[in-house]
PDB file of N, CA and C in Angstrom:
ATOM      1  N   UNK A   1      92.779  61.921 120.605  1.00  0.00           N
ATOM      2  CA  UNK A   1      92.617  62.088 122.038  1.00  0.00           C
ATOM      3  C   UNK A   1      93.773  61.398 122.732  1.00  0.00           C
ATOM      4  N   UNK A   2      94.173  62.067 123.675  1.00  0.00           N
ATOM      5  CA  UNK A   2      95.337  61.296 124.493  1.00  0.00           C
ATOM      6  C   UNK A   2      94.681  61.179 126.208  1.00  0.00           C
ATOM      7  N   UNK A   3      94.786  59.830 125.614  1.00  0.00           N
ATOM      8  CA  UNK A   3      94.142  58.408 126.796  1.00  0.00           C
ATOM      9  C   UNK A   3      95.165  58.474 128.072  1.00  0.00           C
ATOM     10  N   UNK A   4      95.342  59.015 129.396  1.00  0.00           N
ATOM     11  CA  UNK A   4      96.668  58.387 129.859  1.00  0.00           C
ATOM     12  C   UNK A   4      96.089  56.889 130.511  1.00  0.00           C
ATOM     13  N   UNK A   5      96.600  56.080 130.512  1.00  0.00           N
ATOM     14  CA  UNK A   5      96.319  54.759 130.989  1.00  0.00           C
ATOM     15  C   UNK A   5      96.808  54.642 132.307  1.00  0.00           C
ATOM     16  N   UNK A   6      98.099  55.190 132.818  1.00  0.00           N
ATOM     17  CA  UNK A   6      98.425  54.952 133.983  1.00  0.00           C
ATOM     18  C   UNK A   6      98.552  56.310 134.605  1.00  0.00           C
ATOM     19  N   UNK A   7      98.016  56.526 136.006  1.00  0.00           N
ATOM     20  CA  UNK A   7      97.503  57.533 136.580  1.00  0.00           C
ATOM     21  C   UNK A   7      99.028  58.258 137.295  1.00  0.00           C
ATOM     22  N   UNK A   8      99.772  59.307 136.792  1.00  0.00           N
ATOM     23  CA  UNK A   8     100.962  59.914 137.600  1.00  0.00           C
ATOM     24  C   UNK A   8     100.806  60.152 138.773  1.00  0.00           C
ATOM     25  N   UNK A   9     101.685  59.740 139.688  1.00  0.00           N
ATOM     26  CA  UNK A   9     101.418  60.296 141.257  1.00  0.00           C
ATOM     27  C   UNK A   9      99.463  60.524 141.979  1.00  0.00           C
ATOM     28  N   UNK A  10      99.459  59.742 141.693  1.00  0.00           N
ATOM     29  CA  UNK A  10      98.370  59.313 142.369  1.00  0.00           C
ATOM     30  C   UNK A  10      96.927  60.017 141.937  1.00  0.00           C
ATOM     31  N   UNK A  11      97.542  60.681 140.699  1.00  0.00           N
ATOM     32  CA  UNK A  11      95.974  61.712 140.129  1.00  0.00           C
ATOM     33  C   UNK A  11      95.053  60.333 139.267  1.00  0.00           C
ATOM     34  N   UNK A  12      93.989  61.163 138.804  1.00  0.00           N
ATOM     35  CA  UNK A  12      93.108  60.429 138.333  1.00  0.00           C
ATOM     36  C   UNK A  12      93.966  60.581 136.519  1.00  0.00           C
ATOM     37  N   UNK A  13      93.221  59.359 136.214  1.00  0.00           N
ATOM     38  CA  UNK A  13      93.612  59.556 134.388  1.00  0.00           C
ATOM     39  C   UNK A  13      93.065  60.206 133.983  1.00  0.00           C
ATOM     40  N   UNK A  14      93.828  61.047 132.980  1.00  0.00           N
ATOM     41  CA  UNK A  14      93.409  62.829 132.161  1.00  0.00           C
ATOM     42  C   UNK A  14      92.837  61.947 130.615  1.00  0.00           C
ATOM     43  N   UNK A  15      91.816  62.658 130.155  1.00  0.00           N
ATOM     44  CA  UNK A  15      91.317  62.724 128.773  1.00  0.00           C
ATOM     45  C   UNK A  15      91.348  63.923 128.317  1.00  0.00           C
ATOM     46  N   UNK A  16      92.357  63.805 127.376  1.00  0.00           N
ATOM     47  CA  UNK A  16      92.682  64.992 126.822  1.00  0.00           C
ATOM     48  C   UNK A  16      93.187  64.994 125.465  1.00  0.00           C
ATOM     49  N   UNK A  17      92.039  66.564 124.769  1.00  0.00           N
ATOM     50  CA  UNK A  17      91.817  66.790 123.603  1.00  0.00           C
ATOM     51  C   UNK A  17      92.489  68.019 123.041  1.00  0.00           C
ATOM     52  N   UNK A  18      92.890  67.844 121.741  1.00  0.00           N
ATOM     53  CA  UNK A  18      93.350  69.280 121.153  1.00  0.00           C
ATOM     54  C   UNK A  18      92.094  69.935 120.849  1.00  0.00           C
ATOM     55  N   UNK A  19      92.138  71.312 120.469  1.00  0.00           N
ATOM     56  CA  UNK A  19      90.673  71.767 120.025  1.00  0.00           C
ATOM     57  C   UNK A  19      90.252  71.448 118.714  1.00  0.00           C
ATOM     58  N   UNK A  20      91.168  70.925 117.860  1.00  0.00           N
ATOM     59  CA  UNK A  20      90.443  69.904 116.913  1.00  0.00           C
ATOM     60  C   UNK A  20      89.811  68.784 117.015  1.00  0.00           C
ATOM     61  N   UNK A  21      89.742  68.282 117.969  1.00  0.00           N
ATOM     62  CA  UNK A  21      89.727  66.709 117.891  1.00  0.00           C
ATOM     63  C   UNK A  21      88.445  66.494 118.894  1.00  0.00           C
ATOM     64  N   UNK A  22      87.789  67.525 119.837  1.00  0.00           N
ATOM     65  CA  UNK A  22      86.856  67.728 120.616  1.00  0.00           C
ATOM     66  C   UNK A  22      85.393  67.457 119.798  1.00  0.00           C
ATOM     67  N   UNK A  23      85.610  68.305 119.004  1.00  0.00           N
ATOM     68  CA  UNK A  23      84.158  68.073 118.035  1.00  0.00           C
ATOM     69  C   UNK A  23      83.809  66.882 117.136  1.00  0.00           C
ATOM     70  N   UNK A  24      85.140  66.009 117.024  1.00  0.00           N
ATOM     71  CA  UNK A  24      85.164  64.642 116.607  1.00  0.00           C
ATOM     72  C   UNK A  24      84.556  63.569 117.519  1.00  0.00           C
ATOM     73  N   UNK A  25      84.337  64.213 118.666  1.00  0.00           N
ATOM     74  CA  UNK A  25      84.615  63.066 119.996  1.00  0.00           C
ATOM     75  C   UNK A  25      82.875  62.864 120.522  1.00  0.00           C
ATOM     76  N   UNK A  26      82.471  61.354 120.382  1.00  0.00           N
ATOM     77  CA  UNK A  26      81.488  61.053 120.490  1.00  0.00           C
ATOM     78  C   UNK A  26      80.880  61.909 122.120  1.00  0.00           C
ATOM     79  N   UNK A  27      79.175  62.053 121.942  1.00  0.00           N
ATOM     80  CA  UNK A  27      79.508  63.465 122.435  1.00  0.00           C
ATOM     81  C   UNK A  27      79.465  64.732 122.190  1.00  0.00           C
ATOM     82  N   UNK A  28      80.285  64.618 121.797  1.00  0.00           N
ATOM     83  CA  UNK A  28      80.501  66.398 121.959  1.00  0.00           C
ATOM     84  C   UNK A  28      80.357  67.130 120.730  1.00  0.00           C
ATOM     85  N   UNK A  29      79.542  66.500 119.902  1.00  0.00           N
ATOM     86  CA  UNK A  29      79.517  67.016 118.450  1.00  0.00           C
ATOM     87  C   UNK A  29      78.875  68.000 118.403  1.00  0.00           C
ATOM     88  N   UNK A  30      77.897  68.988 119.535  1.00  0.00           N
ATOM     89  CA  UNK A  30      77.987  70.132 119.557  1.00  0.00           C
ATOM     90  C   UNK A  30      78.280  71.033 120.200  1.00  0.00           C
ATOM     91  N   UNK A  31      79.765  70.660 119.644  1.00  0.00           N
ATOM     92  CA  UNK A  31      80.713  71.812 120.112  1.00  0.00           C
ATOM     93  C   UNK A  31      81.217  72.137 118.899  1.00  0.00           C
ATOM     94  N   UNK A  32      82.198  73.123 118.402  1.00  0.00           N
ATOM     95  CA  UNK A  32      82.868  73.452 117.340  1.00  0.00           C
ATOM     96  C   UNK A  32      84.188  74.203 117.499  1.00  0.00           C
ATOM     97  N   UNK A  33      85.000  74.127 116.597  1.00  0.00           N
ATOM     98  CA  UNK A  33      86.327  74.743 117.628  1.00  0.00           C
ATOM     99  C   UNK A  33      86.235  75.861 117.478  1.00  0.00           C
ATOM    100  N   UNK A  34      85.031  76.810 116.567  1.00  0.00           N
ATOM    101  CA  UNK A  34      84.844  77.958 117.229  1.00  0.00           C
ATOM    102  C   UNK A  34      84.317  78.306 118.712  1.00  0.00           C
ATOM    103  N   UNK A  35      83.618  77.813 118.964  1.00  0.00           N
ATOM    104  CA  UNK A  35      82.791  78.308 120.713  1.00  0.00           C
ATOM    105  C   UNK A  35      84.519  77.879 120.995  1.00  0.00           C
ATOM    106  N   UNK A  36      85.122  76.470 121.106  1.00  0.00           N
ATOM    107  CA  UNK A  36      85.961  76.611 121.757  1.00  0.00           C
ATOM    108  C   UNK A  36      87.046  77.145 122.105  1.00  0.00           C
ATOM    109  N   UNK A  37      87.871  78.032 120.913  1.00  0.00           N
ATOM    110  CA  UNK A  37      88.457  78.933 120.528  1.00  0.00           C
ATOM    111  C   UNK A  37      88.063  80.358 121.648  1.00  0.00           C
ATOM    112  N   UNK A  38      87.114  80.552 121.186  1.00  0.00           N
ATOM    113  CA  UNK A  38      86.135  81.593 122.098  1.00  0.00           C
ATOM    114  C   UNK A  38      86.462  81.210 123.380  1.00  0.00           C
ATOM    115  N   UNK A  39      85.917  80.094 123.935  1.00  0.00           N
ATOM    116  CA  UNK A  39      85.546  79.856 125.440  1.00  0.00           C
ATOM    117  C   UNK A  39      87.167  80.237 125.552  1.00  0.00           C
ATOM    118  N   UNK A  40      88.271  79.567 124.783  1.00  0.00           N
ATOM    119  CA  UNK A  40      89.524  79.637 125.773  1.00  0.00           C
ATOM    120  C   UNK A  40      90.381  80.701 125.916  1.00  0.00           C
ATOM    121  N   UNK A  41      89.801  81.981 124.847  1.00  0.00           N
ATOM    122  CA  UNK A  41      89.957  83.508 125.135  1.00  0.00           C
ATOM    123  C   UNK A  41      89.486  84.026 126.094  1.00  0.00           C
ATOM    124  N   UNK A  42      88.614  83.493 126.664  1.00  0.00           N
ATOM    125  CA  UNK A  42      87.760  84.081 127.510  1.00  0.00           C
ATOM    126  C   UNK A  42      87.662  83.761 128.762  1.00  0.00           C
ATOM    127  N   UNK A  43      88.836  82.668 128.859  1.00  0.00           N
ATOM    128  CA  UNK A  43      88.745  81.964 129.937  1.00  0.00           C
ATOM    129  C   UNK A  43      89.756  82.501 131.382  1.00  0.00           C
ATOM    130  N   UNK A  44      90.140  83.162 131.328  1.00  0.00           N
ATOM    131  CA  UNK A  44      90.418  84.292 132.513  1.00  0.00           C
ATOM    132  C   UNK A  44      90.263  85.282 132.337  1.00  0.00           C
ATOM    133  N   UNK A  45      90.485  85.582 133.606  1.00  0.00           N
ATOM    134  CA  UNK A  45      90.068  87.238 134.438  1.00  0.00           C
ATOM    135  C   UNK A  45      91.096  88.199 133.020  1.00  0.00           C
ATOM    136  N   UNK A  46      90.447  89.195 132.685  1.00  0.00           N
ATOM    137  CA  UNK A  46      91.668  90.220 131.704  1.00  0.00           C
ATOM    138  C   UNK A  46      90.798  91.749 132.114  1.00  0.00           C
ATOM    139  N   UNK A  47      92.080  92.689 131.442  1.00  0.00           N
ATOM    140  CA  UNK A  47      91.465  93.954 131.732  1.00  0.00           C
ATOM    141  C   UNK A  47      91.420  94.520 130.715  1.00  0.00           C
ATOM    142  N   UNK A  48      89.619  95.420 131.076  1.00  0.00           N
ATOM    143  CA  UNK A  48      89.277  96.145 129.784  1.00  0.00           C
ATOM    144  C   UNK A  48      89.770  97.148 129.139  1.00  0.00           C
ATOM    145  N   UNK A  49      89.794  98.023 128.090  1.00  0.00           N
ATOM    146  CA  UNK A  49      90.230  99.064 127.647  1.00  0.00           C
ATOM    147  C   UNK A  49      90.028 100.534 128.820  1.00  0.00           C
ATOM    148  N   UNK A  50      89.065 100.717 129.682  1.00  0.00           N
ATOM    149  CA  UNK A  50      88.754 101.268 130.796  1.00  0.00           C
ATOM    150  C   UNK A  50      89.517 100.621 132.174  1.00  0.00           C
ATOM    151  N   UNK A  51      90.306 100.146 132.039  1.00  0.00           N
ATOM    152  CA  UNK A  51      90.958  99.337 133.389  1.00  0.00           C
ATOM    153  C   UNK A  51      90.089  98.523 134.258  1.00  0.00           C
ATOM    154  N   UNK A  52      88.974  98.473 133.834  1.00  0.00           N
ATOM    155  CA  UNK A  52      88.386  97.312 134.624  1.00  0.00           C
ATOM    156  C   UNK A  52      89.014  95.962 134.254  1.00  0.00           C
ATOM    157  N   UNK A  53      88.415  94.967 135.422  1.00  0.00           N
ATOM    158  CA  UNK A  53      88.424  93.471 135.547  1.00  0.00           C
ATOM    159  C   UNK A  53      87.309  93.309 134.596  1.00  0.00           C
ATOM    160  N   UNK A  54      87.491  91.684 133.770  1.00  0.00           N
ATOM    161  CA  UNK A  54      86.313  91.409 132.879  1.00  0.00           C
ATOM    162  C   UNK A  54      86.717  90.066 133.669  1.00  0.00           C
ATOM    163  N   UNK A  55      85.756  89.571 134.166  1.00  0.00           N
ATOM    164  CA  UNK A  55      85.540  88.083 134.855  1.00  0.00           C
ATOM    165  C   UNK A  55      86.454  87.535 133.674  1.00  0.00           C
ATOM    166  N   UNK A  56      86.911  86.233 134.178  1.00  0.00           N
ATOM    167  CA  UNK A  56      86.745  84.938 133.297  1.00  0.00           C
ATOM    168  C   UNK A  56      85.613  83.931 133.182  1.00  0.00           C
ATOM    169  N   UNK A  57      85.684  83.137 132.164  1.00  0.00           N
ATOM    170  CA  UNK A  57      83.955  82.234 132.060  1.00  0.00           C
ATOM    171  C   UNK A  57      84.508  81.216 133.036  1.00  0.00           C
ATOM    172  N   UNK A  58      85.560  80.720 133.312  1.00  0.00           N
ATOM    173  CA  UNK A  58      85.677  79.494 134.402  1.00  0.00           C
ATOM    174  C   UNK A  58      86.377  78.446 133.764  1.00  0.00           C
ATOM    175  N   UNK A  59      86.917  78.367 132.180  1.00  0.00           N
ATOM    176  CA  UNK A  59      87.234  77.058 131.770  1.00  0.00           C
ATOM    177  C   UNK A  59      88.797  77.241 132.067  1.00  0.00           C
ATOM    178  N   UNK A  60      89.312  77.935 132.765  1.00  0.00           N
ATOM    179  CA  UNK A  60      90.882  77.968 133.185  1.00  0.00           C
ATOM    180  C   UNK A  60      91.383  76.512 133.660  1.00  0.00           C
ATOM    181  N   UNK A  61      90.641  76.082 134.192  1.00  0.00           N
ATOM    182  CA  UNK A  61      91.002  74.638 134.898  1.00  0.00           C
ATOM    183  C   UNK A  61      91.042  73.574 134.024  1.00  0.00           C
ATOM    184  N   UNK A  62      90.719  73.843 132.784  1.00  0.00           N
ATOM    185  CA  UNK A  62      90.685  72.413 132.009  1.00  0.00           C
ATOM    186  C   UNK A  62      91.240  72.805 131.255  1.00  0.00           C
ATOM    187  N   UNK A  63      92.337  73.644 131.183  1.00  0.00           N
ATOM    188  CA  UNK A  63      92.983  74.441 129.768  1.00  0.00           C
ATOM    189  C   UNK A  63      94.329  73.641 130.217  1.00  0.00           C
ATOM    190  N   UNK A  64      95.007  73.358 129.825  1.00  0.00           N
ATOM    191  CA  UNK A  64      96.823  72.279 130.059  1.00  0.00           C
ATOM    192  C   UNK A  64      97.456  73.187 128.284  1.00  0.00           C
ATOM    193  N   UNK A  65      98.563  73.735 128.807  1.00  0.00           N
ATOM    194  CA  UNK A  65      98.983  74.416 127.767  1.00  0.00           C
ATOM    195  C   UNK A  65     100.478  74.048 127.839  1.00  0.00           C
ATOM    196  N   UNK A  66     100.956  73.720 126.688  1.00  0.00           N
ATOM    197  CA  UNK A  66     102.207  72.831 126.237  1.00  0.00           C
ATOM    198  C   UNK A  66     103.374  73.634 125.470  1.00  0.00           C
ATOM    199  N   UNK A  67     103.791  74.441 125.872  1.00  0.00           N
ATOM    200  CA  UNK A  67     104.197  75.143 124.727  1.00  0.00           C
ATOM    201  C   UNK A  67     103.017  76.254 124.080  1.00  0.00           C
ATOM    202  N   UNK A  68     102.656  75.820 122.246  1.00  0.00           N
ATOM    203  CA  UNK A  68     101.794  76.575 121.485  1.00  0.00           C
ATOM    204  C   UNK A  68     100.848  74.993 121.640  1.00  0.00           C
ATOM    205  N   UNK A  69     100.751  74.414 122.271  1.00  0.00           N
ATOM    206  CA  UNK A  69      99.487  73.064 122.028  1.00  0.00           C
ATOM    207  C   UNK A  69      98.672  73.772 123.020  1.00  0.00           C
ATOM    208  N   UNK A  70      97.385  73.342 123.105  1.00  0.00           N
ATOM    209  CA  UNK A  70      96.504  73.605 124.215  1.00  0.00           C
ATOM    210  C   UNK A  70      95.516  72.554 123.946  1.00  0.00           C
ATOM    211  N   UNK A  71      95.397  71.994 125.372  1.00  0.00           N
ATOM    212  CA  UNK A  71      95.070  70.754 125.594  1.00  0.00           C
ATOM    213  C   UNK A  71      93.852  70.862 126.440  1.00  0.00           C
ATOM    214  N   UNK A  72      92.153  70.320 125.859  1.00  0.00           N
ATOM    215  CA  UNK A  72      91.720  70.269 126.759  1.00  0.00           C
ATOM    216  C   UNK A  72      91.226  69.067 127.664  1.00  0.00           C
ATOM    217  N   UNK A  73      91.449  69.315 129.297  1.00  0.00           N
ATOM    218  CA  UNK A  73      90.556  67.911 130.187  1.00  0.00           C
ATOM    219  C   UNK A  73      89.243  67.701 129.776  1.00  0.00           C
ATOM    220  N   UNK A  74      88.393  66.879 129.232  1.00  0.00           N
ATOM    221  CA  UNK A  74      87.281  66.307 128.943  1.00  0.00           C
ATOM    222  C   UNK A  74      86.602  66.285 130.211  1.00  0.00           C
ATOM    223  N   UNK A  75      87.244  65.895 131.433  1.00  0.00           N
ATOM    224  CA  UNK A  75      86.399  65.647 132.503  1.00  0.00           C
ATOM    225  C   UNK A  75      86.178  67.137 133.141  1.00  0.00           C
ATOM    226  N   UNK A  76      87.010  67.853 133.123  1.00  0.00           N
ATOM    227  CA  UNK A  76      87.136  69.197 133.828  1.00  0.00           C
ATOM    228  C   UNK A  76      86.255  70.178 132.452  1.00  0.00           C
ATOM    229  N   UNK A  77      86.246  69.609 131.402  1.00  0.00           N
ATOM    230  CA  UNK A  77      85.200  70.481 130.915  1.00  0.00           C
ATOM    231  C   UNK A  77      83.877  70.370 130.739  1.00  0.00           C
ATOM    232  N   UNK A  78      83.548  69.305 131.195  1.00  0.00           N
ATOM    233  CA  UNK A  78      82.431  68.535 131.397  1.00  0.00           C
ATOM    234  C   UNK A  78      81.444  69.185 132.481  1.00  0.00           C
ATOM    235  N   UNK A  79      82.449  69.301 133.554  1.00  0.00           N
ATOM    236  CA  UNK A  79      82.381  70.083 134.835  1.00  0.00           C
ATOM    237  C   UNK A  79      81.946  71.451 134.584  1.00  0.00           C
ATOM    238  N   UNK A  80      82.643  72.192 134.158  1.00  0.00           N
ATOM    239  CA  UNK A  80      82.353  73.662 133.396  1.00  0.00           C
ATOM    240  C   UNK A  80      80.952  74.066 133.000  1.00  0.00           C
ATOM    241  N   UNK A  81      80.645  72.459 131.539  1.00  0.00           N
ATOM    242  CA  UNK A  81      79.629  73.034 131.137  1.00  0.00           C
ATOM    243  C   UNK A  81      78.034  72.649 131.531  1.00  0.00           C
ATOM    244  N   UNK A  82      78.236  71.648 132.703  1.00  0.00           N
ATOM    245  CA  UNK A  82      77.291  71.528 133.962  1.00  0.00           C
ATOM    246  C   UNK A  82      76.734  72.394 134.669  1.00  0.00           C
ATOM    247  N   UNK A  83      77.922  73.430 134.862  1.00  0.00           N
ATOM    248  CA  UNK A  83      77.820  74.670 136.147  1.00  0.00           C
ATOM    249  C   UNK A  83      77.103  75.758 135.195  1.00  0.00           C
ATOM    250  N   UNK A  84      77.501  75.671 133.804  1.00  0.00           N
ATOM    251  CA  UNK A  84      76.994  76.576 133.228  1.00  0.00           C
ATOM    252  C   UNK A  84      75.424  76.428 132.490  1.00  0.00           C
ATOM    253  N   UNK A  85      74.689  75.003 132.693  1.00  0.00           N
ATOM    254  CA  UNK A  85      73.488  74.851 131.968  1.00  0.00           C
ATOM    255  C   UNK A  85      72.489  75.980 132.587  1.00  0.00           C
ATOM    256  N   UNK A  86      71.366  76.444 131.507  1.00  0.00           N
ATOM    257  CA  UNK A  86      70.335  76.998 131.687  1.00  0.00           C
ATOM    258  C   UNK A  86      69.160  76.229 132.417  1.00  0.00           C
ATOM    259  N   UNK A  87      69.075  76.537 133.329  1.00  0.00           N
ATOM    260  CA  UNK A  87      68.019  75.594 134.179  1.00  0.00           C
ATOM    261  C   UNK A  87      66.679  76.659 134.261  1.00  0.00           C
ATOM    262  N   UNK A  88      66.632  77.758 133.801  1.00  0.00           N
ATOM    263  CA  UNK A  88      65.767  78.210 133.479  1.00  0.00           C
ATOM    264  C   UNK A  88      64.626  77.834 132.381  1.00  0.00           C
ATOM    265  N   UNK A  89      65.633  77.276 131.290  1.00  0.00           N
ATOM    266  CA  UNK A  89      64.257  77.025 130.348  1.00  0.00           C
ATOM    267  C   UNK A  89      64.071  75.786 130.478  1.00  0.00           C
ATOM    268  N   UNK A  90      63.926  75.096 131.458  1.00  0.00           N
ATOM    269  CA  UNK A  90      63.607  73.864 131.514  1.00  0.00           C
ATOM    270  C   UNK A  90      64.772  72.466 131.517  1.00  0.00           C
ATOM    271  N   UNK A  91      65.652  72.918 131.302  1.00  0.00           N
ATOM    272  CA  UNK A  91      67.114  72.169 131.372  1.00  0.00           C
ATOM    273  C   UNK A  91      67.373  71.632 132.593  1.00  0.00           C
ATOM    274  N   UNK A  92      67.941  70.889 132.861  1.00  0.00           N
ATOM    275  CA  UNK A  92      68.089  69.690 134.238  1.00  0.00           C
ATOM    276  C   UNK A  92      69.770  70.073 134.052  1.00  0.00           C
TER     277      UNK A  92
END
């Protein structure tokens, strides 16, 4: 995980994970870097074989892409998967 300790230009400090290292991370042990793999295909707007729009799921914002690295915010995905709980079956 890369810790930043000192905050650039006045942002908050980033926690940020490769998609290996997510499912290591106390936490988040159920996740797997398959869903995450998945989630980050899926994570914008693209068009279908019919020319439609296919939404994106929303994790665009916590995606930081380096080159071929892809980096995710811990806090911004945190966020994500808040917005996305089932509060239907009883989930808070």
């Amino acid at each position: 995980m890369i810790d930043d300790a000192t905050p650039l230009y006045g942002h908050r400090p980033r926690r940020l994970c490769t998609v290996r290292q997510i499912p290591n991370q106390p936490g988040y042990e159920w996740t797997s870097q398959s869903f995450l793999r998945h989630a980050i295909f899926n994570a914008e707007d693209r068009v279908g074989s019919g020319g439609t729009i296919i939404p994106g799921n929303g994790l665009s914002g916590a995606i930081l892409r380096l080159g071929r690295k892809v980096l995710i915010d811990l806090d911004e995905f945190d966020e994500w998967v808040n917005a996305h709980r089932d509060t239907k079956r009883g989930g808070s």
